[in-house]
Protein backbone atom coordinates (compact mmCIF):
# COMPACT_ATOMS: atom_id res chain seq x y z
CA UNK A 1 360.81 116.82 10.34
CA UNK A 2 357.13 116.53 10.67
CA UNK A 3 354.77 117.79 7.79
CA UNK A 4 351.11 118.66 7.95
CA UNK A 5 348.82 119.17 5.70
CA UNK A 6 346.60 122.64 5.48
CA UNK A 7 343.12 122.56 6.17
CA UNK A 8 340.84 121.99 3.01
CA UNK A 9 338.97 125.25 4.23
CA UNK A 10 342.25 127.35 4.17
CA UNK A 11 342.62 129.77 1.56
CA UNK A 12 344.40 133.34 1.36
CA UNK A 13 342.31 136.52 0.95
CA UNK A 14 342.60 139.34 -1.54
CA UNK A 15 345.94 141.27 -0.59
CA UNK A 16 347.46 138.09 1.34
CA UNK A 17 350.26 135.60 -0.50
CA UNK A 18 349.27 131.61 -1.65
CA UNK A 19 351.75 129.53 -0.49
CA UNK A 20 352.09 125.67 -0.78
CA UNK A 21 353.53 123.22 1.65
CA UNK A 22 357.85 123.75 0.23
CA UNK A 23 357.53 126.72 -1.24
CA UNK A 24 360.81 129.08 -0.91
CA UNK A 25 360.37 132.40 0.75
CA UNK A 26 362.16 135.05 2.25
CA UNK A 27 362.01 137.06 5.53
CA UNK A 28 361.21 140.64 4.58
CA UNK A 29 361.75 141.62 8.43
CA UNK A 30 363.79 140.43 11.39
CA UNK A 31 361.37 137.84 13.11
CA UNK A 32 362.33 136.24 16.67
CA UNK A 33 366.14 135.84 15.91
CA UNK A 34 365.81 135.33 12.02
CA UNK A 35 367.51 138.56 10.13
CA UNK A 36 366.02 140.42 6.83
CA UNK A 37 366.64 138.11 3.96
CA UNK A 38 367.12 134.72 5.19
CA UNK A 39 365.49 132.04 3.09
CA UNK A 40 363.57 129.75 4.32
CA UNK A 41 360.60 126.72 3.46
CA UNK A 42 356.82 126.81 4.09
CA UNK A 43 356.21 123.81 6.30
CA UNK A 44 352.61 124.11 7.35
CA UNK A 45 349.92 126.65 5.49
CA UNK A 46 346.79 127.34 7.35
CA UNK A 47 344.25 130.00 8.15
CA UNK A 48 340.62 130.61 7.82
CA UNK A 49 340.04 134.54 8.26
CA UNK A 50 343.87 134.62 8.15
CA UNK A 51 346.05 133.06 5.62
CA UNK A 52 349.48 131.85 8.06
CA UNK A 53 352.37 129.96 7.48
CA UNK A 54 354.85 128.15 9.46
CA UNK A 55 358.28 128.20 8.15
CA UNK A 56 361.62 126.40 8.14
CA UNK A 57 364.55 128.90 7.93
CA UNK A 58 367.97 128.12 6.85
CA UNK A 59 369.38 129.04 9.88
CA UNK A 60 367.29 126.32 11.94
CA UNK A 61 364.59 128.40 13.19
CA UNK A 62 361.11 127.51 12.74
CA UNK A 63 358.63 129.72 12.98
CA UNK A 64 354.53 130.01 12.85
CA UNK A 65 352.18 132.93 12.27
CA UNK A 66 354.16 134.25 8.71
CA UNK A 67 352.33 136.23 6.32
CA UNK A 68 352.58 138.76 3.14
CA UNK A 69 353.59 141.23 6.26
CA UNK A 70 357.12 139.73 7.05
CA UNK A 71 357.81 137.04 4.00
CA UNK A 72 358.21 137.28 0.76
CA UNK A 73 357.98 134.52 -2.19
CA UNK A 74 361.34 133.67 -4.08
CA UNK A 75 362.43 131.80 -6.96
CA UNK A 76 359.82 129.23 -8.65
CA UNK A 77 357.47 130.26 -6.26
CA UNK A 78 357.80 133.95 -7.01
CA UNK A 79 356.85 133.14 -10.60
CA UNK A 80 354.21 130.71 -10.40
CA UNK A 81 352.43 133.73 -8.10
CA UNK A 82 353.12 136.42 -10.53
CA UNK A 83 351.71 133.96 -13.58
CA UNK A 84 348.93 133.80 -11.63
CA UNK A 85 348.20 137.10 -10.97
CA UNK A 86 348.57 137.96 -14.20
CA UNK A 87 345.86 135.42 -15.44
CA UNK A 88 343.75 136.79 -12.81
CA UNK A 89 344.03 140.48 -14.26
CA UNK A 90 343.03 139.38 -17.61
């Protein structure tokens, strides 16, 4: 499985999710073949106007052009967004 890195110029706009290279997510909509809820692993984040993500699904299916439209964050990653959020609010 092949890795890349995201483009030091890539960073998510206001109302768009920040995602890391492994974090966990979950499909919030069926996308090409991959039903509502499977989990899955960013493999590749990217995007200049648009903040996209290429992920790994647990069913085998890997797919590009993700965003806050059709996943979701889970687990760790879930929290680390939400603690940042909430710093951000202060």
């Amino acid at each position: 499985m092949e890795y890349w890195k995201p483009h030091k110029l890539a960073s998510p706009h206001d109302g768009q999710i920040s995602l890391k290279m492994n974090d966990k997510v979950r499909s919030t909509e069926e996308i090409h073949g991959v039903p509502v809820g499977t989990e899955g692993k960013v493999i590749l984040a990217n995007g200049f106007n648009w903040q996209r993500y290429r992920i790994l699904f647990e069913n085998g299916a890997e797919i590009g052009d993700c965003d806050h439209r059709n996943i979701e964050p889970i687990g760790r990653t879930a929290k680390r967004l939400a603690k940042q959020a909430a710093k951000a609010n202060r």
